[in-house]
Protein backbone atom coordinates (compact mmCIF):
# COMPACT_ATOMS: atom_id res chain seq x y z
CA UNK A 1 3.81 21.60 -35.39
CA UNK A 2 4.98 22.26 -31.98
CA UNK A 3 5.43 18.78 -29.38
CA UNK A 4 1.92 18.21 -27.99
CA UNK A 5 -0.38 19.04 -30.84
CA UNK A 6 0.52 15.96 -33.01
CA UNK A 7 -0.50 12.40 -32.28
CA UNK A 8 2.30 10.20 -31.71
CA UNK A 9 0.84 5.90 -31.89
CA UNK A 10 3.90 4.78 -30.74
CA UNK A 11 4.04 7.32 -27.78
CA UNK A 12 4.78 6.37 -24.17
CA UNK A 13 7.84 4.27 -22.35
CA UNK A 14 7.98 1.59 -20.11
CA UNK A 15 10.79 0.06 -18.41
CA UNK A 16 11.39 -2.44 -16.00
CA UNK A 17 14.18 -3.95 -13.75
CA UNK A 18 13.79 -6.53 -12.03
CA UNK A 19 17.19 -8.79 -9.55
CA UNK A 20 16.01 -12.42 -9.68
CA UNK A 21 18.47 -12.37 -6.02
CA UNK A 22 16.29 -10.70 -4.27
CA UNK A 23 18.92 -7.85 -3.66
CA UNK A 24 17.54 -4.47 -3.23
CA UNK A 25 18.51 -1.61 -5.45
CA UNK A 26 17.86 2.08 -5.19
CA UNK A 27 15.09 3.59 -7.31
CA UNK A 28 17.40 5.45 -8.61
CA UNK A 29 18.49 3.58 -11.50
CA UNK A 30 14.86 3.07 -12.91
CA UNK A 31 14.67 6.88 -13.20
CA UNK A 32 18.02 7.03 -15.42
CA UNK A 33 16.02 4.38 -17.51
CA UNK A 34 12.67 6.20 -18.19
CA UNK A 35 14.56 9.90 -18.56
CA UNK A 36 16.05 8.66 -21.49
CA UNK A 37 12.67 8.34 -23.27
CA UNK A 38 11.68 11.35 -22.30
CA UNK A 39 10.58 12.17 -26.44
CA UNK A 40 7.92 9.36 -25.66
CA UNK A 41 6.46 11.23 -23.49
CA UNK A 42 4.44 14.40 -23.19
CA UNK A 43 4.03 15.46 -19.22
CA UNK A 44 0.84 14.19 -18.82
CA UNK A 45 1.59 11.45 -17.01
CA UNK A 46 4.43 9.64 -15.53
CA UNK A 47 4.32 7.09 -12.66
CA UNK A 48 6.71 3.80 -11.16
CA UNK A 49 5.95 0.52 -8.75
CA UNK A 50 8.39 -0.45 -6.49
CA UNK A 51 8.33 -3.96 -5.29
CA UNK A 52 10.33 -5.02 -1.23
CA UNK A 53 10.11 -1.22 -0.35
CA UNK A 54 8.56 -2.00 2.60
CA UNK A 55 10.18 -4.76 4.55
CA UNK A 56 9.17 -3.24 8.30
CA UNK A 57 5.68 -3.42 7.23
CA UNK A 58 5.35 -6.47 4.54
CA UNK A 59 2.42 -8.21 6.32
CA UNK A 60 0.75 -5.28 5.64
CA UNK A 61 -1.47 -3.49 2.92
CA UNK A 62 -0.08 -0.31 1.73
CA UNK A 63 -2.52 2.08 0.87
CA UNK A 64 -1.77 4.84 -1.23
CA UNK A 65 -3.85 7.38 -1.62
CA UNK A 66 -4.49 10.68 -3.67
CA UNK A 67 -6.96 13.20 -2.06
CA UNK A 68 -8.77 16.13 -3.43
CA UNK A 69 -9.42 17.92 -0.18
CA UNK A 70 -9.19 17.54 4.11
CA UNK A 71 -12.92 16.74 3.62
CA UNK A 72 -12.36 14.08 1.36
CA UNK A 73 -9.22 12.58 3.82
CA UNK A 74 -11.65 12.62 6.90
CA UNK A 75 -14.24 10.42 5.06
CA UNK A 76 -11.72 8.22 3.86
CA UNK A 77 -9.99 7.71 7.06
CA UNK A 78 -13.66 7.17 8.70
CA UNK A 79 -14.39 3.89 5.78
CA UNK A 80 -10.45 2.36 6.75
CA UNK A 81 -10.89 2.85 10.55
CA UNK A 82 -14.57 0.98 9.98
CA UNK A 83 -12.74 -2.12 8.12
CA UNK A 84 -9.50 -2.26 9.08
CA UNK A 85 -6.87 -2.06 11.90
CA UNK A 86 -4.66 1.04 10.97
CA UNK A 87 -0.84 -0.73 11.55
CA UNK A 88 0.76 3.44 11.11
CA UNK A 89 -0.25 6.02 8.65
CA UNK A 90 1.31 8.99 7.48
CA UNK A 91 1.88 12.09 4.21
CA UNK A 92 3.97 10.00 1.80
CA UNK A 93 7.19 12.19 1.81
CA UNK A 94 7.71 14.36 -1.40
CA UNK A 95 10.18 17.20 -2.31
CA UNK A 96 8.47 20.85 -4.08
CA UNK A 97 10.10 20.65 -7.42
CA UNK A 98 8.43 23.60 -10.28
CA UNK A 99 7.70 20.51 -12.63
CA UNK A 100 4.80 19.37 -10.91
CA UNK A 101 1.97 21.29 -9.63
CA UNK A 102 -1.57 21.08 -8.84
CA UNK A 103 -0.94 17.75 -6.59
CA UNK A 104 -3.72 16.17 -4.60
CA UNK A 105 -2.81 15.05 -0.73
CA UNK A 106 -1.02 11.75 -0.89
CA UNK A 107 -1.40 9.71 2.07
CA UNK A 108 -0.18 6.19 3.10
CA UNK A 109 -1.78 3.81 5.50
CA UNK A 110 -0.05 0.20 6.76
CA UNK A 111 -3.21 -1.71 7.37
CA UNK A 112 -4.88 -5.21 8.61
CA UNK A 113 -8.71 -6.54 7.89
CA UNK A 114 -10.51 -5.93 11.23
CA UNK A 115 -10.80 -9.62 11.86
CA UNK A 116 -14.93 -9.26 12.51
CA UNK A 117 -15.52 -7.29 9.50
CA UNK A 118 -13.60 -9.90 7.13
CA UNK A 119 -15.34 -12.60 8.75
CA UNK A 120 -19.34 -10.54 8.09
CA UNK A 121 -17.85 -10.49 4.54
CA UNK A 122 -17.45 -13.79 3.60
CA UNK A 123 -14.78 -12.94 1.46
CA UNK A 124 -11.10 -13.88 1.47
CA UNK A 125 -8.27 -10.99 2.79
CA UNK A 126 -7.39 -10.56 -0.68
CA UNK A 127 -10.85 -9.84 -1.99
CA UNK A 128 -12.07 -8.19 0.89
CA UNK A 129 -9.39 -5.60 0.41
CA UNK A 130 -9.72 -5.42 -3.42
CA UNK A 131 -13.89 -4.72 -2.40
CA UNK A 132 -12.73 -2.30 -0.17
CA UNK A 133 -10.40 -0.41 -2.28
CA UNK A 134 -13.77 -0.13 -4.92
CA UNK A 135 -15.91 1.02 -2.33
CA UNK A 136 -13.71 4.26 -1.49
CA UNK A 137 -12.75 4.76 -5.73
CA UNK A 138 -16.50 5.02 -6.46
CA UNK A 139 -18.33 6.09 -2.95
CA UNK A 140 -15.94 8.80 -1.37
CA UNK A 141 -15.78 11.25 -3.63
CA UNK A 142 -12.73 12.83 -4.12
CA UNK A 143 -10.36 9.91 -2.83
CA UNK A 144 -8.56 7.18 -4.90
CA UNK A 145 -6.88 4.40 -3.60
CA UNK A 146 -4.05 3.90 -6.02
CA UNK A 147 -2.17 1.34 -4.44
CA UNK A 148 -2.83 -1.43 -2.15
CA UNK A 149 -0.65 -4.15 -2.07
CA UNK A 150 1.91 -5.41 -0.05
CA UNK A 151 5.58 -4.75 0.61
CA UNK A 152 5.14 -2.53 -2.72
CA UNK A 153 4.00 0.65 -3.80
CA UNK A 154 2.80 2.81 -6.85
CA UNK A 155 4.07 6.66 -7.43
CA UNK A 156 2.47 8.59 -10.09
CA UNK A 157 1.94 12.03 -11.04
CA UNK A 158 0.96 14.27 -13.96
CA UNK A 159 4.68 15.38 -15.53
CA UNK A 160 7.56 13.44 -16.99
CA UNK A 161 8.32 10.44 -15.42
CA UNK A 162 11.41 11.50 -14.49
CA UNK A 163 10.07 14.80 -12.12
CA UNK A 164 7.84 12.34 -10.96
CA UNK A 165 10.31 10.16 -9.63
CA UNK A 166 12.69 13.12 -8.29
CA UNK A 167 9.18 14.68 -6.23
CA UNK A 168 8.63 11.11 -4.55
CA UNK A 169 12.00 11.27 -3.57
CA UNK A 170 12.41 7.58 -5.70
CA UNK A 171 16.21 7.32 -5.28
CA UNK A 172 15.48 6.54 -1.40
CA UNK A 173 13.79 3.27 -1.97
CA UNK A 174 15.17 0.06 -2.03
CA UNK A 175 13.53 -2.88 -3.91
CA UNK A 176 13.83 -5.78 -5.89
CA UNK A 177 11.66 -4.66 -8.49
CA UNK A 178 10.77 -1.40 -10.34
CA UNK A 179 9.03 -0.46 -13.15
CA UNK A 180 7.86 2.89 -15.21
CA UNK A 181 5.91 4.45 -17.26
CA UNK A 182 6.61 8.21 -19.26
CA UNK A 183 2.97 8.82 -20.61
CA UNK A 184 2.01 10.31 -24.08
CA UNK A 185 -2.24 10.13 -23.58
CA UNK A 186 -4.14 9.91 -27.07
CA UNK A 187 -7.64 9.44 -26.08
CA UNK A 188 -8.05 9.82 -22.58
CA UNK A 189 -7.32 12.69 -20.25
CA UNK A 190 -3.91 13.30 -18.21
CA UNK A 191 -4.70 13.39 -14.38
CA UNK A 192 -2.80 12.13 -11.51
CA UNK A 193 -5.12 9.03 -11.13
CA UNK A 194 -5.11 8.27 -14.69
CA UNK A 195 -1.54 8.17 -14.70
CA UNK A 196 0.37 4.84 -14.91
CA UNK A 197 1.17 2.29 -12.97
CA UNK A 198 -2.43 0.72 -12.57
CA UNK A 199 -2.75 -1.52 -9.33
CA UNK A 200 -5.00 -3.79 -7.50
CA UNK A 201 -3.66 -5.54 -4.57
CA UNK A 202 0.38 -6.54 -5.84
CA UNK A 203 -0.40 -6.36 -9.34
CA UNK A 204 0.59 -3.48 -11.28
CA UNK A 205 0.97 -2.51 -15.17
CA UNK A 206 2.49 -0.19 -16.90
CA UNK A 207 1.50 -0.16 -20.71
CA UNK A 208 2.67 1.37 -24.07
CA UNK A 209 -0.40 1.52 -26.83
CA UNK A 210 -3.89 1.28 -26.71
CA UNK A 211 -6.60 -1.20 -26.27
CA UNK A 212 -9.18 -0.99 -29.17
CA UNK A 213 -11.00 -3.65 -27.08
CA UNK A 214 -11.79 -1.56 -23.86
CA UNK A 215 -15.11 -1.47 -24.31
CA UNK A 216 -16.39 -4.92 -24.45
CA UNK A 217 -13.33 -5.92 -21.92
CA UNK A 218 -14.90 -3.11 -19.36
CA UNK A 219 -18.16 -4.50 -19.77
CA UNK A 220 -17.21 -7.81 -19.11
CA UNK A 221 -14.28 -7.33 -16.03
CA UNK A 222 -17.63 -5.55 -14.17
CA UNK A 223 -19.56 -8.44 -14.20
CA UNK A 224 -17.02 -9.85 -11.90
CA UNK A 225 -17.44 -7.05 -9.35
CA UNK A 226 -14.67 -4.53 -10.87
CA UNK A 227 -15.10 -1.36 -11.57
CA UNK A 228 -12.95 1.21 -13.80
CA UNK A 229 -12.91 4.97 -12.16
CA UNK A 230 -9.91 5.96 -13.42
CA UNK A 231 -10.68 7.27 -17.38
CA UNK A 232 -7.84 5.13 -18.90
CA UNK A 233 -8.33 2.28 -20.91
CA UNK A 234 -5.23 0.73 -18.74
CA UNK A 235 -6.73 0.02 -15.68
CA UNK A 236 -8.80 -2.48 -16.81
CA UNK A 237 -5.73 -4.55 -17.95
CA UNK A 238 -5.17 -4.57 -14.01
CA UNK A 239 -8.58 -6.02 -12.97
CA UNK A 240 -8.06 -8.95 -15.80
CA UNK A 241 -4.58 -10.23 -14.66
CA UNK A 242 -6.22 -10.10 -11.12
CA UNK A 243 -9.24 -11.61 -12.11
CA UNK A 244 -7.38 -14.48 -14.48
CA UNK A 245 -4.75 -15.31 -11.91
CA UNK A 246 -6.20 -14.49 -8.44
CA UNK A 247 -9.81 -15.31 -8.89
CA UNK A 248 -9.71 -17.99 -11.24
CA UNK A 249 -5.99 -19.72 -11.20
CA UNK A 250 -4.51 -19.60 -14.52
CA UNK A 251 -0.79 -19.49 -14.63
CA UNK A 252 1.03 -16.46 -16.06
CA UNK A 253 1.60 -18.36 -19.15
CA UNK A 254 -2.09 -18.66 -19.70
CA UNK A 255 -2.54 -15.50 -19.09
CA UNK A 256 -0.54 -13.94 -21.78
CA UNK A 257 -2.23 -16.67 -24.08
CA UNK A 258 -5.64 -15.16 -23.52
CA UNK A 259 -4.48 -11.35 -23.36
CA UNK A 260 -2.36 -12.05 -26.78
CA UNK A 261 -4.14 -15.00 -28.03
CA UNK A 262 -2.65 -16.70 -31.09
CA UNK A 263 -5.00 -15.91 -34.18
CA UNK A 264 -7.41 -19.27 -34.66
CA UNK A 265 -5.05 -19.83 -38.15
CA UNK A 266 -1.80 -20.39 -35.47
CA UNK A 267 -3.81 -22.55 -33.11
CA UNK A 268 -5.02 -25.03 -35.66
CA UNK A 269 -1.61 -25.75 -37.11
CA UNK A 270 -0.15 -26.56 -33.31
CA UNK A 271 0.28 -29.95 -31.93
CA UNK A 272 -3.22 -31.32 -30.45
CA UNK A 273 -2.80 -31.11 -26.82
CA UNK A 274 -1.62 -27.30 -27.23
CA UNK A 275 -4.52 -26.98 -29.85
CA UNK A 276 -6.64 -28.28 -27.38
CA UNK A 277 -5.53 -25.84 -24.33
CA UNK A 278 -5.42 -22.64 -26.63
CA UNK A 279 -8.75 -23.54 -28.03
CA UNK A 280 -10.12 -23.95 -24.55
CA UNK A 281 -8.70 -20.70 -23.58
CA UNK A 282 -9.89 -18.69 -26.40
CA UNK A 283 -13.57 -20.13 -25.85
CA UNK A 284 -14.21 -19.73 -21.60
CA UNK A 285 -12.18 -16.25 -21.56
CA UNK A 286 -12.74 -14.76 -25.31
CA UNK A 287 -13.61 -11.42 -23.03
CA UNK A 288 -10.71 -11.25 -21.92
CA UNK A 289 -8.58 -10.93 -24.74
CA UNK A 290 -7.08 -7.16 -25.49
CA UNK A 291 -6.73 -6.15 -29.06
CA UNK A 292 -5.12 -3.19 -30.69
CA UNK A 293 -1.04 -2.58 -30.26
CA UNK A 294 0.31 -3.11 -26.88
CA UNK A 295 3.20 -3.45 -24.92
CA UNK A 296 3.23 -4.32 -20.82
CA UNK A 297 5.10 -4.92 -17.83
CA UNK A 298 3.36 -6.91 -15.18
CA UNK A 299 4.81 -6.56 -11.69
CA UNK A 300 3.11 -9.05 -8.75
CA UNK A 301 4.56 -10.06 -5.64
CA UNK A 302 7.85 -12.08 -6.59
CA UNK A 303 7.70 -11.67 -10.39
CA UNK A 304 7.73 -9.63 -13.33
CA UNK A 305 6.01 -10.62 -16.63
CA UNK A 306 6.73 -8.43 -20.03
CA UNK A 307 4.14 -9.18 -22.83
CA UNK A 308 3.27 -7.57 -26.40
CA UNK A 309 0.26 -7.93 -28.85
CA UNK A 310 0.18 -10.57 -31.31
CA UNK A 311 1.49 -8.70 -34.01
CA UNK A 312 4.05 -6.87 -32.27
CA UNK A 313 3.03 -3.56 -33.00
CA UNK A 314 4.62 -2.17 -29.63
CA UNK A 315 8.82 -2.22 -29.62
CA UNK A 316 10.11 -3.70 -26.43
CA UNK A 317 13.82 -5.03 -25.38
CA UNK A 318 14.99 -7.05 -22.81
CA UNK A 319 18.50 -7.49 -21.29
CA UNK A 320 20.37 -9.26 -18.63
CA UNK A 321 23.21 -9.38 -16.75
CA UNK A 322 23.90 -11.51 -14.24
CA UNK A 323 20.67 -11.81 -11.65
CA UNK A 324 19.41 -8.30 -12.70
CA UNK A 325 17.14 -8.58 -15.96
CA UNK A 326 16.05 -5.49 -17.99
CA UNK A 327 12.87 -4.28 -19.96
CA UNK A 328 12.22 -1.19 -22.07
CA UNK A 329 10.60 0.07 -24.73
CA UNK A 330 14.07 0.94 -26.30
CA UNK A 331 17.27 -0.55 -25.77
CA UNK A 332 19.15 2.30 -25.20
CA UNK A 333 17.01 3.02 -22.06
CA UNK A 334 18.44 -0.35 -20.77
CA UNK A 335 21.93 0.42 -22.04
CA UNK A 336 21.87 3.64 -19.80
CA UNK A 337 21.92 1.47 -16.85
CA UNK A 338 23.80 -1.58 -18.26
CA UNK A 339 26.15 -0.34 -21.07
CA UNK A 340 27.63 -4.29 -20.96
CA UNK A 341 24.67 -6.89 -21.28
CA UNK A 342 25.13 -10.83 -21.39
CA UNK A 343 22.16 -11.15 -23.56
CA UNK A 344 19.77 -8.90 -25.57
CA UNK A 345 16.56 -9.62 -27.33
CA UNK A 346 13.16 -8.70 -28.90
CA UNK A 347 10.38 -11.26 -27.48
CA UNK A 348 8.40 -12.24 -30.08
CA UNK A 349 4.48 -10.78 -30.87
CA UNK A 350 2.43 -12.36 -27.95
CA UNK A 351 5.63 -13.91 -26.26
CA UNK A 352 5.13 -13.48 -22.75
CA UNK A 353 8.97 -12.82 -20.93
CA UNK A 354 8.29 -14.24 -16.79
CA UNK A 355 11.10 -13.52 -14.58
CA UNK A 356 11.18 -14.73 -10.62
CA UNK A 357 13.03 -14.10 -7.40
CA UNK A 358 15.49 -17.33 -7.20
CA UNK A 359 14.76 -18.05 -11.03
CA UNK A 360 15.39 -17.89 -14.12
CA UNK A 361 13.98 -16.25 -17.24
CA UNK A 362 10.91 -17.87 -18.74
């Protein structure tokens, strides 16, 4: 059977790297990482995050958005000049390569809560901009805000990740932090906003697998005010890490111990003040734990955090060498960059891998 027409489970690549300096790198070597997965992928889908790309403008949000038509622009521009101060705004610049086609209009906007408007809305900056961002996704038809953190920025596309990367022109940013994702979609549809990274506000994820759970976690992240718009189970891996560590405090840690909870059997065996704290977590945020087989990379403001199911069912390597620390799906898209690592290993199933600017590996 021709590539395509066969269903690949362990389909799609991430990859991550990530200088614990500080020190900014092109994004050049991230797209010699994902190209050499390009088997994982099918063109459907291929997107990075870049984190420090923006250091004129890092006290601002960075919209980026995806347009359908000038109609659709002109209604979006009317919501952001109605709630926020526009800082400078502009086409995010891309280069006509024959590998992708059909895009949308891509837009950037630096931006600031109008200071009366985020005081009417008794919200926070963060979660007035997170409301925001749902407003235009669900209201404005034909616009999706894809990005909107700050000092970072998500580029997707429909194609291989590596075409994606050469039409945003990737190799002229400079970051601490990229990841990035070469998609292979088995039950959901490839489309430029259903391509990977997901983001709300500076979190991002990038995901190999699928999440049998979807459903029920859906259900539950939209109680909280969420809402998925983007037909991929993905995105509502975003809105839980936001909601578990911006809205209600837990530490990354915790995090990955909800998302990949240790099966009941593992938690009665452990000591009885972790007992206690996994057995507390499994009971106030059982809808937020993801089943089926799963492999991520977190990026937020500062940090990276690499985490697979319980079981393991998703392959994923890290390296190092010296500040710069490396995550993949396969090791030889980490070699590519790094032929001469310090240290290489397979986390375990549910393992969560944390790594911060000015610190170590966790």
């Amino acid at each position: 059977m021709k590539e395509g027409q066969i269903r690949i489970p362990s389909g799609c690549a991430i990859s991550g790297i990530f200088d614990k300096s500080g020190k900014s790198m092109s994004g050049e070597a991230v797209m010699r990482s994902i190209a050499v997965m390009h088997n994982r992928s099918n063109g459907l889908g291929g997107g990075f995050a870049a984190y420090g790309i923006y250091p004129d403008y890092k006290d601002y949000y960075a919209l980026h958005v995806f347009y359908d038509t000038e109609a659709s622009r002109k209604n979006c521009e009317h919501f952001v000049k109605q709630h926020f101060d526009i800082i400078d705004h502009s086409k995010i610049p891309t280069r006509r390569i024959k590998e992708i086609t059909d895009e949308p209009l891509i837009w950037r906007y630096f931006v600031t809560p109008l200071s009366s408007k985020l005081a009417d809305s008794y919200h926070d900056e963060r979660e007035y901009v997170a409301q925001c961002v749902f407003k235009v996704n669900t209201c404005i038809d034909g616009s999706y805000i894809f990005s909107s953190g700050k000092n970072m920025g998500v580029f997707k596309a429909v194609g291989y990740p590596e075409d994606v990367g050469r039409f945003y022109r990737l190799e002229e940013y400079e970051g601490y932090c990229f990841t990035a994702h070469g998609r292979y979609p088995t039950n959901t549809p490839g489309w430029w906003g259903g391509a990977h990274p997901f983001a709300l506000l500076e979190y991002s994820v990038v995901h190999n697998g699928e999440i049998s759970s979807y459903d029920a976690n859906r259900r539950a992240i939209e109680m909280h005010g969420y809402k998925c718009t983007l037909q991929t189970d993905t995105e509502v891996t975003a809105y839980i890490i936001d909601y578990l560590h911006r809205k209600k405090g837990l530490t990354l840690h915790e995090i990955a111990s909800v998302i990949a909870a240790p099966f009941w059997q593992t938690i009665e065996q452990m000591p009885p003040q972790q007992r206690e704290i996994h057995e507390y977590l499994r009971n106030v945020f059982a809808q937020q734990l993801i089943t089926g087989p799963f492999s991520f990379i977190v990026g937020f403001e500062g940090g990276m955090m690499a985490l697979n199911d319980r079981l393991k069912l998703r392959s994923m390597v890290v390296g190092e060498k010296g500040d710069v620390v490396y995550i993949a799906s396969e090791e030889a898209a980490i070699r590519i960059v790094e032929p001469n690592l310090s240290r290489v290993w397979s986390p375990q199933g549910g393992e969560p891998v944390i790594v911060r600017l000015n610190g170590g590996v966790a």
